[in-house]
N, C-alpha and C. Protein backbone atom coordinates (compact mmCIF):
# COMPACT_ATOMS: atom_id res chain seq x y z
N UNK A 1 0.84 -1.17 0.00
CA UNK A 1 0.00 0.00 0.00
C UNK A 1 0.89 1.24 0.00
N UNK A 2 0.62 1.66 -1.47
CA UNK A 2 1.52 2.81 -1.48
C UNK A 2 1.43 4.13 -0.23
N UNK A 3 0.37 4.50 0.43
CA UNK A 3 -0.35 5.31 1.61
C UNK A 3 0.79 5.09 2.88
N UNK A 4 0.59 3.93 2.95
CA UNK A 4 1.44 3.64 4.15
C UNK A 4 2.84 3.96 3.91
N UNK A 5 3.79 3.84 2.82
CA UNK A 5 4.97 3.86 2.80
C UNK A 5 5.04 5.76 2.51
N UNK A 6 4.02 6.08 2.10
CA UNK A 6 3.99 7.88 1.98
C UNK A 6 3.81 8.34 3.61
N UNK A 7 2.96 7.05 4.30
CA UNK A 7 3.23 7.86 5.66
C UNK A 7 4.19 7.33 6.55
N UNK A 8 4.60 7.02 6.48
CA UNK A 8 5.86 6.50 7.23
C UNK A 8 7.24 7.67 6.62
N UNK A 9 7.32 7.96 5.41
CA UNK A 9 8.20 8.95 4.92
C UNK A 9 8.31 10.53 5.07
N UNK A 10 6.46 10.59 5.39
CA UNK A 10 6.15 12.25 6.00
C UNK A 10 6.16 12.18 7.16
N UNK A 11 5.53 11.19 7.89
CA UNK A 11 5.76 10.83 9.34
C UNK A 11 4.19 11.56 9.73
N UNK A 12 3.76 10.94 9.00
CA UNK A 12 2.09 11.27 9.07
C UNK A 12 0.95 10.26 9.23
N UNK A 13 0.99 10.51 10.87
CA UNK A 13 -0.07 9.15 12.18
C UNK A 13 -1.37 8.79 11.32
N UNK A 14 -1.97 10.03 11.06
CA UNK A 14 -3.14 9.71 10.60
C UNK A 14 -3.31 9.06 9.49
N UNK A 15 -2.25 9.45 8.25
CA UNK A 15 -2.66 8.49 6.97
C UNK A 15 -2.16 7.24 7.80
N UNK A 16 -0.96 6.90 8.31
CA UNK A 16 -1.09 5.53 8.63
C UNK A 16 -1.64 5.20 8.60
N UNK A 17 -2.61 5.31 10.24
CA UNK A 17 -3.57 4.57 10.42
C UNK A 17 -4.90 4.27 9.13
N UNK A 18 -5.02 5.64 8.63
CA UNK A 18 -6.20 5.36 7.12
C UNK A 18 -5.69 4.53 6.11
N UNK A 19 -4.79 4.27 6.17
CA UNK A 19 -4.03 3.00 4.85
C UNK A 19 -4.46 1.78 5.49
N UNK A 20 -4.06 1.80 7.57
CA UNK A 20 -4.47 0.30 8.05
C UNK A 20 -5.57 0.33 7.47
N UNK A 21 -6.43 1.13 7.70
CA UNK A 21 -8.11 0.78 7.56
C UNK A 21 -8.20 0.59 5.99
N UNK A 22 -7.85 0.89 5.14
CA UNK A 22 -8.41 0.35 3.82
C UNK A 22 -7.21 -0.45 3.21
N UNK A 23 -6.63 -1.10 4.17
CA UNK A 23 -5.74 -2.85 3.64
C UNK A 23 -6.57 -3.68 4.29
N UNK A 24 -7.36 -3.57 5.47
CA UNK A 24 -8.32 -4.34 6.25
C UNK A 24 -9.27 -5.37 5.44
N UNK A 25 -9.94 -4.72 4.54
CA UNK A 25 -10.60 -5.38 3.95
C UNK A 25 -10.01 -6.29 2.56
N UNK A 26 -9.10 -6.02 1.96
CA UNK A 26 -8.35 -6.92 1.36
C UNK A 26 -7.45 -8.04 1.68
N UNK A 27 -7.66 -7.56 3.28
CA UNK A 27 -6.96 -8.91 4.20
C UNK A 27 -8.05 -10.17 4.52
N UNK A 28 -8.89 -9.63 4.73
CA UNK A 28 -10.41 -10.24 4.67
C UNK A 28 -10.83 -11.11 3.39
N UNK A 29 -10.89 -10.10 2.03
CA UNK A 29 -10.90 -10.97 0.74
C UNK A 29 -10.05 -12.14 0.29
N UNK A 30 -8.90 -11.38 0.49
CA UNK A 30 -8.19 -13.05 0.39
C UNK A 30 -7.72 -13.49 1.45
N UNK A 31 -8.82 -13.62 2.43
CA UNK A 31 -8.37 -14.97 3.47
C UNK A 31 -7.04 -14.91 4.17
N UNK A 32 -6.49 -13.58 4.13
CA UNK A 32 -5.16 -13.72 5.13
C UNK A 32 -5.45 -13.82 6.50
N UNK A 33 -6.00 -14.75 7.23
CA UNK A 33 -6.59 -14.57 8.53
C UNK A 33 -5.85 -14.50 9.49
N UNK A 34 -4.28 -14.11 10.08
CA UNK A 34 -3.36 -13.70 10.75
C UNK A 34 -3.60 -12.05 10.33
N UNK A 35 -3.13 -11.82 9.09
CA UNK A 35 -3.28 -10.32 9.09
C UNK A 35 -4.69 -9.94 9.24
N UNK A 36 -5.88 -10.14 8.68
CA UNK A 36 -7.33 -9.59 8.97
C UNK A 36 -7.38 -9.56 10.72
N UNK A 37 -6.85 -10.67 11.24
CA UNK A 37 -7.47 -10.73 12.78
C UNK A 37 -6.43 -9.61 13.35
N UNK A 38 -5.36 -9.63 13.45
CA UNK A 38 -4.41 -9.12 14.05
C UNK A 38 -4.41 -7.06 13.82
N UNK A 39 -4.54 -7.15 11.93
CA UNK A 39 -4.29 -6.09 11.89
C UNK A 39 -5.25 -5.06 12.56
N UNK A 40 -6.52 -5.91 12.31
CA UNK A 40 -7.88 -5.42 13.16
C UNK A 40 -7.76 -4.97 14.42
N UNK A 41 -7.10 -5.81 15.51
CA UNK A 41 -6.79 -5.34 16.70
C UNK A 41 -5.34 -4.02 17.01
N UNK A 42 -4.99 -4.37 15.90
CA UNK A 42 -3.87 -2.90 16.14
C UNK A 42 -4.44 -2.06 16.13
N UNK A 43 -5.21 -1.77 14.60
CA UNK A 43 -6.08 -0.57 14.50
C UNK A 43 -7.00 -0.24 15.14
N UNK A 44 -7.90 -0.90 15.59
CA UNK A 44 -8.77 -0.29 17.07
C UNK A 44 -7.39 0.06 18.19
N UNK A 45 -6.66 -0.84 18.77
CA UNK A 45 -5.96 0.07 19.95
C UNK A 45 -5.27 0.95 19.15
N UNK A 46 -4.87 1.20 18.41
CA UNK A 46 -4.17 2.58 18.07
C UNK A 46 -5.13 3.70 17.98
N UNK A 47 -6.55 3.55 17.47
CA UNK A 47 -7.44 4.57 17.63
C UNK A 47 -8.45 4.86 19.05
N UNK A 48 -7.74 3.88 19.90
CA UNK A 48 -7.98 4.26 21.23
C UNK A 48 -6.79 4.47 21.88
N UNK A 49 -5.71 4.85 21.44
CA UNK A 49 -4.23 5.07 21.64
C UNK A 49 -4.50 6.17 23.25
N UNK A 50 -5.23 7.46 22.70
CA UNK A 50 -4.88 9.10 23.30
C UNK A 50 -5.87 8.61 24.34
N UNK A 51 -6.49 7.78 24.93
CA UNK A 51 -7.11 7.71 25.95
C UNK A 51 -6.46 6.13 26.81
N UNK A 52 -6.08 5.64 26.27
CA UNK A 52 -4.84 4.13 27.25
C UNK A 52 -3.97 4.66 27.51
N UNK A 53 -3.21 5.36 26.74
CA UNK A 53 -1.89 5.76 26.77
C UNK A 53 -1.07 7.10 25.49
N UNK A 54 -1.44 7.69 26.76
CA UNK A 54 -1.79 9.25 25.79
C UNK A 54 -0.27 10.10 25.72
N UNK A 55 0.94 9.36 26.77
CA UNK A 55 2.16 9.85 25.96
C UNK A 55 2.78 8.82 24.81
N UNK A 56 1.91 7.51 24.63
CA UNK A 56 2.38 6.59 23.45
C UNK A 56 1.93 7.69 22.28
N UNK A 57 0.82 8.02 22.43
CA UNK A 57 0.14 8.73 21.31
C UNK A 57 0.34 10.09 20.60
N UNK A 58 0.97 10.89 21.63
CA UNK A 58 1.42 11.96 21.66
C UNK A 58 3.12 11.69 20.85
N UNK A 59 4.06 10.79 21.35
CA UNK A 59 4.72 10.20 20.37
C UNK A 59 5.14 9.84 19.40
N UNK A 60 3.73 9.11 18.88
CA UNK A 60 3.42 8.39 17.54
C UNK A 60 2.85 9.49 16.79
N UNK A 61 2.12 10.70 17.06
CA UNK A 61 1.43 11.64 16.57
C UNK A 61 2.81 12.17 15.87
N UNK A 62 3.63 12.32 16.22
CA UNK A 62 5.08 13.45 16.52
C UNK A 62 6.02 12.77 15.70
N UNK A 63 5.77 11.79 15.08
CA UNK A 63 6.36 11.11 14.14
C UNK A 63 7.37 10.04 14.64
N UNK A 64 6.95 9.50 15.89
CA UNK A 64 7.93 8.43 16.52
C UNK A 64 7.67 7.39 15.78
N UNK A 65 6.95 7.04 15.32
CA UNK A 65 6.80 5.69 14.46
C UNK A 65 7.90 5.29 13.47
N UNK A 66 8.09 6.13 13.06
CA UNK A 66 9.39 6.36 11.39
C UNK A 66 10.40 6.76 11.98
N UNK A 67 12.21 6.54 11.59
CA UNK A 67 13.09 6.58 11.52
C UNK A 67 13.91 7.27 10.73
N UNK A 68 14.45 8.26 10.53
CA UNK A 68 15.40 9.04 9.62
C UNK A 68 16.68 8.85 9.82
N UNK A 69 17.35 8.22 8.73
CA UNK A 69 18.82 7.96 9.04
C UNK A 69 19.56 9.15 8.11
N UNK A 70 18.58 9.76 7.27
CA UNK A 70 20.01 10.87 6.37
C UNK A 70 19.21 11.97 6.51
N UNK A 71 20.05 12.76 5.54
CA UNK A 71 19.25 14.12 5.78
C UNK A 71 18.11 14.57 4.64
N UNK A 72 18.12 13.83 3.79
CA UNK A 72 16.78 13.48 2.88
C UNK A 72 15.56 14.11 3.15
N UNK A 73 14.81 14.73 2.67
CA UNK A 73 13.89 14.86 3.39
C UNK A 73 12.51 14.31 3.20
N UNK A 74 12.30 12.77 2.19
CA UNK A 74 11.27 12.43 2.20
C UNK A 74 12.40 10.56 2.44
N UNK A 75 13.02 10.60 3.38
CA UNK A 75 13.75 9.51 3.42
C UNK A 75 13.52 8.48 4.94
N UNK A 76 12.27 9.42 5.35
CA UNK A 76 11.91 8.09 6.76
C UNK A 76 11.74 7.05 6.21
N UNK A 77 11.47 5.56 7.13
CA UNK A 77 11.12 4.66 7.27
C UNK A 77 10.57 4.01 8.54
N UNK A 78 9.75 2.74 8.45
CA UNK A 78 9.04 2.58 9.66
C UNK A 78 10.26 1.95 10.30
N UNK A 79 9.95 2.07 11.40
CA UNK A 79 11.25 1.61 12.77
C UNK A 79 11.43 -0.19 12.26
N UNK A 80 10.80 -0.93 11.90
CA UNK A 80 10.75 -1.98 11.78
C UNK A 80 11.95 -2.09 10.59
N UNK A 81 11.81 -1.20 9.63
CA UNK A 81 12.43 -1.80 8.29
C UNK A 81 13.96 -0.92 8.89
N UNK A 82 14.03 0.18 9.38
CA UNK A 82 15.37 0.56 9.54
C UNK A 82 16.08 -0.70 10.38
N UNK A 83 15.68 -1.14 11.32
CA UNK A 83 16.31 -2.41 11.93
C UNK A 83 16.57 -2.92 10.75
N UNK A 84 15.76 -3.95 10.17
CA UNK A 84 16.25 -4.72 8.94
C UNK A 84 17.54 -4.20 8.36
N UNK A 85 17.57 -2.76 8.00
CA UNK A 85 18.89 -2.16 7.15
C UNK A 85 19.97 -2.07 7.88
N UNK A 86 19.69 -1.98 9.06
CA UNK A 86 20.78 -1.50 9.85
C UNK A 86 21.47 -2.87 10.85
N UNK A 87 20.64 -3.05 12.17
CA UNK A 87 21.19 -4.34 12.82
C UNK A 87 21.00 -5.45 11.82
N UNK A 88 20.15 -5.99 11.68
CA UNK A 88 19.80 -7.55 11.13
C UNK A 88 20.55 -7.45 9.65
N UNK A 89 21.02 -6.61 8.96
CA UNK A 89 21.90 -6.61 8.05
C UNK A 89 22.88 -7.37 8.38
N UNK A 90 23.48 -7.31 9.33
CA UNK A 90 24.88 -8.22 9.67
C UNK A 90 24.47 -9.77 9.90
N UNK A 91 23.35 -9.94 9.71
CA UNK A 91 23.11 -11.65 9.63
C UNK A 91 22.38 -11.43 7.86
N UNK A 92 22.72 -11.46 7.04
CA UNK A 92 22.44 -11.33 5.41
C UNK A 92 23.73 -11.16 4.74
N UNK A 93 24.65 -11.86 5.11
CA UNK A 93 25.93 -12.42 4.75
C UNK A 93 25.84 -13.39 3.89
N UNK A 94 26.78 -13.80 2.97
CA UNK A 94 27.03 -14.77 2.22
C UNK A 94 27.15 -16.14 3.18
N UNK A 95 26.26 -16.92 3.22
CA UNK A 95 26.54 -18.10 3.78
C UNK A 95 25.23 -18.08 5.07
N UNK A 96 24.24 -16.86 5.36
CA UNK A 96 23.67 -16.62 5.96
C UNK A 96 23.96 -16.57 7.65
N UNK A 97 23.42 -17.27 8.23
CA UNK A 97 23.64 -17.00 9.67
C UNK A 97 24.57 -17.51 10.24
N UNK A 98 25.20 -18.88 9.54
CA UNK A 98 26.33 -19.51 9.91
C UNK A 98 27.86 -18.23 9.56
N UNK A 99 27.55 -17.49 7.83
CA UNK A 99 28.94 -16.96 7.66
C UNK A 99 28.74 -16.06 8.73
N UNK A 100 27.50 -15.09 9.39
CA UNK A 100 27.38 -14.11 10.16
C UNK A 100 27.80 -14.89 11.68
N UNK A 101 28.07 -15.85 12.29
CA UNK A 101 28.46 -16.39 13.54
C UNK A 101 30.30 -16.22 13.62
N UNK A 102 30.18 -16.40 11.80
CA UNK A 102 32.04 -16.65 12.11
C UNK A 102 32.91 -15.28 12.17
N UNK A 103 31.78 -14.20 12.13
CA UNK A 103 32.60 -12.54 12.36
C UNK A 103 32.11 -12.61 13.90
N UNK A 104 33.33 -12.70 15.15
CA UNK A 104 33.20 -12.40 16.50
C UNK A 104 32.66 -10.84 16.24
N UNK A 105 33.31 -9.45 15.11
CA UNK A 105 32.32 -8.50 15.67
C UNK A 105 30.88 -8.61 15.77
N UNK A 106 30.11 -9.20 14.39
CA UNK A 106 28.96 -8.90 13.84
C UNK A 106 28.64 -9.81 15.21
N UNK A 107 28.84 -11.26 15.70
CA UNK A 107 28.01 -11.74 16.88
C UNK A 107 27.88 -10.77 17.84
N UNK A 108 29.14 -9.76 18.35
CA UNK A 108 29.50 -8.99 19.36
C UNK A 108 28.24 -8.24 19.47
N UNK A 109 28.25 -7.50 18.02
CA UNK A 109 27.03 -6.17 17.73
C UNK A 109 25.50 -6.77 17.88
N UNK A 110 25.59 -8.11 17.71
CA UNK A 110 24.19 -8.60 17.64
C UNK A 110 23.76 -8.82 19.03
N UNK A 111 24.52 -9.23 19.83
CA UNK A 111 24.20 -10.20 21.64
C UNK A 111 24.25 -8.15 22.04
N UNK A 112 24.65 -7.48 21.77
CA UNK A 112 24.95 -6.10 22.34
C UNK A 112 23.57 -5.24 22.01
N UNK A 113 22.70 -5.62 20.84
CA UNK A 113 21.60 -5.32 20.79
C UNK A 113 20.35 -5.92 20.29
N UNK A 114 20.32 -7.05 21.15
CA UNK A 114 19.60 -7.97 21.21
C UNK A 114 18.22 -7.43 22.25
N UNK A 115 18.77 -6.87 23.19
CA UNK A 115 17.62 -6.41 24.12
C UNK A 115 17.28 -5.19 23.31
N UNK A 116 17.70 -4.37 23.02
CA UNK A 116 17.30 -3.03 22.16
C UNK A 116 16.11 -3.07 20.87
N UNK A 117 16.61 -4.59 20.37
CA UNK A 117 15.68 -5.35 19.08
C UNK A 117 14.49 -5.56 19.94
N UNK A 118 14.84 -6.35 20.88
CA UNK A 118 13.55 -7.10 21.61
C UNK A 118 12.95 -6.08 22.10
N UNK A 119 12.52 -4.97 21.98
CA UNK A 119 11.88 -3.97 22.78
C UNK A 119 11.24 -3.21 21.51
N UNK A 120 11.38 -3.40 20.67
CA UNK A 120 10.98 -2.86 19.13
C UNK A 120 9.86 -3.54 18.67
């Protein structure tokens, strides 16, 4: 959904969330029933975000969701995929997770932000 990747790059809460709501029903049509059930429940708690937890929301409003690594200015990304580019890159080695075990740094950098991932 092109919507979503425009809001994640402006860092704009609301289209997010309006892209969740109209992928919803194409999750439904073809039977993706992990994403229909799941995505369903994000999008209701996120639109009850400012009343559960109203400095998450205040946050996410403010463009915490997306990540800017340059000075670009339509160059965010959602926090999820900058991980991918950035930590979990060092296991997408030639030889996969085994060639990524045999660099002591890349294990070093990985066990070093392993809790930092897990909190994402």
């Amino acid at each position: 959904n092109m919507r979503r990747i425009d809001a994640s790059r402006t860092s704009d809460w609301e289209l997010h969330l309006a892209s969740i709501l109209r992928m919803l029903p194409w999750c439904f049509a073809y039977d993706r029933q992990n994403y229909a059930r799941y995505m369903s429940l994000y999008w209701l708690q996120m639109m009850h975000l400012a009343q559960t937890h109203p400095e998450a929301d205040r946050f996410l409003r403010s463009g915490g969701f997306a990540v800017q690594r340059s000075d670009c200015a339509f160059a965010r990304v959602a926090s999820d995929m900058a991980i991918e580019q950035s930590i979990n890159r060092a296991t997408k080695t030639q030889g996969g997770i085994i060639g990524f075990s045999r660099s002591p740094s890349a294990v070093q950098r990985w066990v070093l932000t392993a809790h930092d991932r897990a909190q994402v």
